[in-house]
Protein backbone atom coordinates (compact mmCIF):
# COMPACT_ATOMS: atom_id res chain seq x y z
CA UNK A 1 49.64 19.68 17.83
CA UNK A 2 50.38 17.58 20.86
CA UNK A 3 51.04 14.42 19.83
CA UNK A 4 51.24 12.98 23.07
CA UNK A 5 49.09 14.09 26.24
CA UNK A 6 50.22 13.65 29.24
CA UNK A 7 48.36 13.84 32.79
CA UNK A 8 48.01 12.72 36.65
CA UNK A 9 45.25 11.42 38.29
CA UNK A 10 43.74 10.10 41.29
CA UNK A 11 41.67 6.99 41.11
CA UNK A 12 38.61 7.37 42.86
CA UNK A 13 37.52 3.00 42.28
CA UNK A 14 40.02 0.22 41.16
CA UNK A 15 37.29 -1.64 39.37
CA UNK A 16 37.87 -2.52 35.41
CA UNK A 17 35.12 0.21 34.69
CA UNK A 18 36.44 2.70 36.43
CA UNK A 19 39.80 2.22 34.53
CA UNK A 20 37.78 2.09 31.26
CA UNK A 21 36.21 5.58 32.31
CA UNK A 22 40.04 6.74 32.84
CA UNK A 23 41.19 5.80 29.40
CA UNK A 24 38.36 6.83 28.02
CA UNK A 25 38.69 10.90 29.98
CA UNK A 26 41.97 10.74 28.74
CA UNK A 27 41.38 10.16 24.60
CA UNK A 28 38.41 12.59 24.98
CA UNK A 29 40.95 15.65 26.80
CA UNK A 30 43.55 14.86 23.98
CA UNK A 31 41.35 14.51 20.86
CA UNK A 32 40.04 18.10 22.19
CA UNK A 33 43.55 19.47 22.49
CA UNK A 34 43.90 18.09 18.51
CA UNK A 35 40.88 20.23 17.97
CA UNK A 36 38.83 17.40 16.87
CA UNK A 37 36.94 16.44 20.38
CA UNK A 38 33.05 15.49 20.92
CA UNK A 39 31.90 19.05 20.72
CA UNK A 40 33.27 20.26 17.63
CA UNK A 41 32.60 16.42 16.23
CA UNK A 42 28.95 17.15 17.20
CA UNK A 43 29.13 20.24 15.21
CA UNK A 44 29.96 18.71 12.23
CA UNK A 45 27.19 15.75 12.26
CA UNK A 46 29.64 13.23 13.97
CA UNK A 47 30.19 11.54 16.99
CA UNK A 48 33.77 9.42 18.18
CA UNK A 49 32.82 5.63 19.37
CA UNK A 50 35.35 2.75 20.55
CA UNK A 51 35.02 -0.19 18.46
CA UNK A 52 37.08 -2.14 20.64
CA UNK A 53 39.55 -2.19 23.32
CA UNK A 54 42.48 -4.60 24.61
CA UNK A 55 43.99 -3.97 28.34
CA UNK A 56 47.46 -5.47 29.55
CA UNK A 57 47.75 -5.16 33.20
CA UNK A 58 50.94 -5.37 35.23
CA UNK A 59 49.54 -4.49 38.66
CA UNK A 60 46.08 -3.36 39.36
CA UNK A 61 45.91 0.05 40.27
CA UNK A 62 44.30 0.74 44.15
CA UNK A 63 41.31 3.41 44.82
CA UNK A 64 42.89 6.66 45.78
CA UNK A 65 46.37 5.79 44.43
CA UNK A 66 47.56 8.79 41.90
CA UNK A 67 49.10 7.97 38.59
CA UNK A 68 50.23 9.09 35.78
CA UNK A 69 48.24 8.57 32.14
CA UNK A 70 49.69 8.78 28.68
CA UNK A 71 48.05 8.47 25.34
CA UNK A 72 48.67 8.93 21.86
CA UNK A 73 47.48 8.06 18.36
CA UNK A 74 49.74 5.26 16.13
CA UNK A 75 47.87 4.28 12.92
CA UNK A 76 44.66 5.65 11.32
CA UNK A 77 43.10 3.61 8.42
CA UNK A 78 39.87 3.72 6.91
CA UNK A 79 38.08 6.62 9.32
CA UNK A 80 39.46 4.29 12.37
CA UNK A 81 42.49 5.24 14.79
CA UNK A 82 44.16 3.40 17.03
CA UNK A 83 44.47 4.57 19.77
CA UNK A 84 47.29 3.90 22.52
CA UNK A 85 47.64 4.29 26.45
CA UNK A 86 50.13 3.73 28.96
CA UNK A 87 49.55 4.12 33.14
CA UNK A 88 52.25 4.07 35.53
CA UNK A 89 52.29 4.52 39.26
CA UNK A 90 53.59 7.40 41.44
CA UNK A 91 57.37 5.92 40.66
CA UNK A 92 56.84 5.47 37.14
CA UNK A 93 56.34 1.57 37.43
CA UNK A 94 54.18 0.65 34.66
CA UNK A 95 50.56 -0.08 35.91
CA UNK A 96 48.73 -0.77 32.38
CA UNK A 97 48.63 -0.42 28.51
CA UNK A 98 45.86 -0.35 27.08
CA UNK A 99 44.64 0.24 22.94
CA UNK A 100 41.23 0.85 21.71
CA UNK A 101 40.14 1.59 18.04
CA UNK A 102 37.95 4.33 18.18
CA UNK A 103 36.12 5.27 15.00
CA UNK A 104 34.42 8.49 13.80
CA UNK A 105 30.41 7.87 12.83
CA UNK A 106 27.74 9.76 11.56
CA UNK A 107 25.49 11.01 14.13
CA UNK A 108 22.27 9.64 12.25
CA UNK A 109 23.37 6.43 10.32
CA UNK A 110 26.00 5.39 12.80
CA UNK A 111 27.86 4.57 9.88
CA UNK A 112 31.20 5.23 9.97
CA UNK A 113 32.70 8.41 8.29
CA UNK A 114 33.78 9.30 5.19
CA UNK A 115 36.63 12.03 6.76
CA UNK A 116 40.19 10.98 7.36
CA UNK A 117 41.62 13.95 10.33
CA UNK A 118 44.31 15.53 10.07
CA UNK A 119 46.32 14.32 13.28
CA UNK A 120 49.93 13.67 14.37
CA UNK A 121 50.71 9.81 15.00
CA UNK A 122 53.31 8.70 16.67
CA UNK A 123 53.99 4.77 15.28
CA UNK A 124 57.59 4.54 17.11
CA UNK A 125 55.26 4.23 20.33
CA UNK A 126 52.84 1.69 19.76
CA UNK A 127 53.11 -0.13 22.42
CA UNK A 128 49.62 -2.69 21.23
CA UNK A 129 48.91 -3.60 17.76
CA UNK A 130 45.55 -4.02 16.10
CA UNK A 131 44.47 -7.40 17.58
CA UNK A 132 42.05 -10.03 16.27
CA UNK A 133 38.66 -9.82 16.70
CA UNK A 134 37.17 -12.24 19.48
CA UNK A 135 36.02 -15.38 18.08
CA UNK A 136 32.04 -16.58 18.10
CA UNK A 137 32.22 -19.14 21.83
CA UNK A 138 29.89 -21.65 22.86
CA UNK A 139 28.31 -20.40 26.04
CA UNK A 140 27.60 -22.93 28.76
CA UNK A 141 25.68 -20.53 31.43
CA UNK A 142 23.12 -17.37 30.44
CA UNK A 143 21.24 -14.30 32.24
CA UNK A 144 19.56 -11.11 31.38
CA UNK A 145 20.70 -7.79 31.73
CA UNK A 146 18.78 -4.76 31.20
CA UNK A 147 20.64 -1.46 29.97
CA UNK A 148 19.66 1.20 32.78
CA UNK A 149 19.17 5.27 31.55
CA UNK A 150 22.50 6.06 33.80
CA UNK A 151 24.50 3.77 32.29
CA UNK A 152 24.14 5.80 29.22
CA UNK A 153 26.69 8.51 27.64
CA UNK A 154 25.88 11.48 25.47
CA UNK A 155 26.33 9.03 22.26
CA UNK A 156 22.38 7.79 23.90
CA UNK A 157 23.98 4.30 24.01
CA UNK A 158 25.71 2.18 26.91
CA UNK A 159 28.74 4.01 27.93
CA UNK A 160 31.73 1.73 26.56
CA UNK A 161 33.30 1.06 30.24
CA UNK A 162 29.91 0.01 31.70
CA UNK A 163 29.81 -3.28 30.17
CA UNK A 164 32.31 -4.24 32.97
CA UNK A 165 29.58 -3.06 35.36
CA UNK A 166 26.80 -5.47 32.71
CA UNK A 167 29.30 -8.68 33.32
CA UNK A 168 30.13 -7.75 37.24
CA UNK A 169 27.44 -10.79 38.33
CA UNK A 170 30.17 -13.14 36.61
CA UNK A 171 33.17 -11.58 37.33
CA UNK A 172 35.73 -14.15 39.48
CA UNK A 173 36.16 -13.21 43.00
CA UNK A 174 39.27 -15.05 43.00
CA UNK A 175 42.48 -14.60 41.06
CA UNK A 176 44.07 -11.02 39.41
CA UNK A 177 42.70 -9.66 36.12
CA UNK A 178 45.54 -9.12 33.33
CA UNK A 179 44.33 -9.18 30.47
CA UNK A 180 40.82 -7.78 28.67
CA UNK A 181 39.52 -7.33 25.21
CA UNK A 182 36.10 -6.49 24.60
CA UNK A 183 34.74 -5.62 20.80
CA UNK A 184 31.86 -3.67 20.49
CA UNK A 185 29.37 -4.92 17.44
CA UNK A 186 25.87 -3.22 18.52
CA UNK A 187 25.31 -0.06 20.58
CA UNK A 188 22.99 -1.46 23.60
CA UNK A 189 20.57 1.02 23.35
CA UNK A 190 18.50 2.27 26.82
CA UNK A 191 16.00 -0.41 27.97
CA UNK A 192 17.21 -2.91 25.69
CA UNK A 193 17.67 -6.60 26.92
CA UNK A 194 21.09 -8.30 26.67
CA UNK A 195 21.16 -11.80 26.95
CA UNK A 196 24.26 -12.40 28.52
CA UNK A 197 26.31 -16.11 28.03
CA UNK A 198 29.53 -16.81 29.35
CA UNK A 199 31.91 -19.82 29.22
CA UNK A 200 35.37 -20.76 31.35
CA UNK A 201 38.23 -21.77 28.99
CA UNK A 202 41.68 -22.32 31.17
CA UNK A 203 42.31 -19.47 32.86
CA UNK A 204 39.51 -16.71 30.82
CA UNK A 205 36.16 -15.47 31.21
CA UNK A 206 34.43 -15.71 27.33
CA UNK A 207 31.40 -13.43 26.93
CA UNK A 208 29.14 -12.69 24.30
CA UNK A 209 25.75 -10.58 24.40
CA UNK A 210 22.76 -10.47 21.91
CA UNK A 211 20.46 -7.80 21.80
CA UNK A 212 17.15 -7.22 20.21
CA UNK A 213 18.55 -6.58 17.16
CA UNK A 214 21.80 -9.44 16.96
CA UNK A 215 25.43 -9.08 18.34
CA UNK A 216 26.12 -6.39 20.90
CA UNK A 217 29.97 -7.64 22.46
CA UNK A 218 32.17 -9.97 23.16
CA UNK A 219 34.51 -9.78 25.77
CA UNK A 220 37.59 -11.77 27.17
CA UNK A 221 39.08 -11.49 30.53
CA UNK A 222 41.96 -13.79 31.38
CA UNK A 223 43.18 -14.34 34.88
CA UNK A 224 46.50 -15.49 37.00
């Protein structure tokens, strides 16, 4: 097995989704390569989901700039694995890290999985451990967003990097992005309406969503 996959790439958008998209390629191509990827998950009744993310960026990556991706696997517990990332540029500066728990889940009761994989971890390289979960904010401004059919993935629910695309009306236009965590609670389901409230605390961007049916994320950018 290779316990660590490693690959180049040429960014096509420098926008927080478009990394998300990235990281999320590159745990798809090496959970394959571990034989346990989306189609042969299918087969089996089960599908892979992130639970939650955290990014640390050192310098934001630039559309059509080429770097190099690594990711590997440093703790599973309880049908969950953390996974970890690590982007540097075309002279091996770092760029980003980057961990997201991504959890195996029945296909039908999107519950999670009673299966613990067989896969090589590599602990001596976690770069991110598991961090806390985002804390319930008092939102100060609201809208409504509307989850479009092409912002959906083959799980039928918002694709996890388009929630960056859900928030972009908020997003700063001022100041560099270096930090984001978003945790995923509720799969926004096509159609469904988010309503959207958002706070300023220092320097960070606090977001939480609730859908028709409670929770869907919360999300924290923080600025320089």
């Amino acid at each position: 097995m290779k316990m660590i996959d490693t690959h180049t790439v040429m960014l096509s958008d420098e926008t927080p989704a478009a990394l998300c998209t990235l990281l999320q390629d590159a745990a798809s191509q090496h959970q394959s390569l571990l034989g346990s990827g989306r189609e042969e998950m299918q087969s089996r009744g089960l599908l892979w989901m992130v639970m939650r993310q955290k990014l640390l960026l050192h310098r934001a990556p630039v559309s059509g700039e080429t770097v190099t991706i690594r990711t590997w696997l440093s703790e599973a517990r309880h049908g969950m694995y953390l996974r970890q990332y690590e982007l540097t540029d075309a002279v091996g500066a770092a760029l980003c890290q980057a961990a997201a728990v991504w959890a195996l889940v029945d296909a039908e009761s999107r519950t999670l999985a009673q299966l613990r994989l067989d896969v090589p971890l590599c602990q001596q390289e976690c770069r991110l451990p598991r961090f806390p979960l985002l804390r319930p904010i008092e939102t100060t401004q609201e809208y409504t967003f509307t989850v479009p059919t092409e912002y959906l993935d083959e799980n039928g629910h918002m694709n996890n990097a388009r929630y960056f695309d859900a928030v972009t009306p908020i997003l700063p236009t001022n100041g560099d992005l270096y930090a984001a965590q978003i945790d995923y609670h509720l799969e926004a389901r096509e159609g469904e309406s988010l309503a959207i409230g958002y706070a300023v605390e220092d320097n960070s961007l606090l977001i939480q969503a609730q859908g028709d049916r409670g929770l869907c994320f919360r999300m924290k950018l923080e600025y320089q």
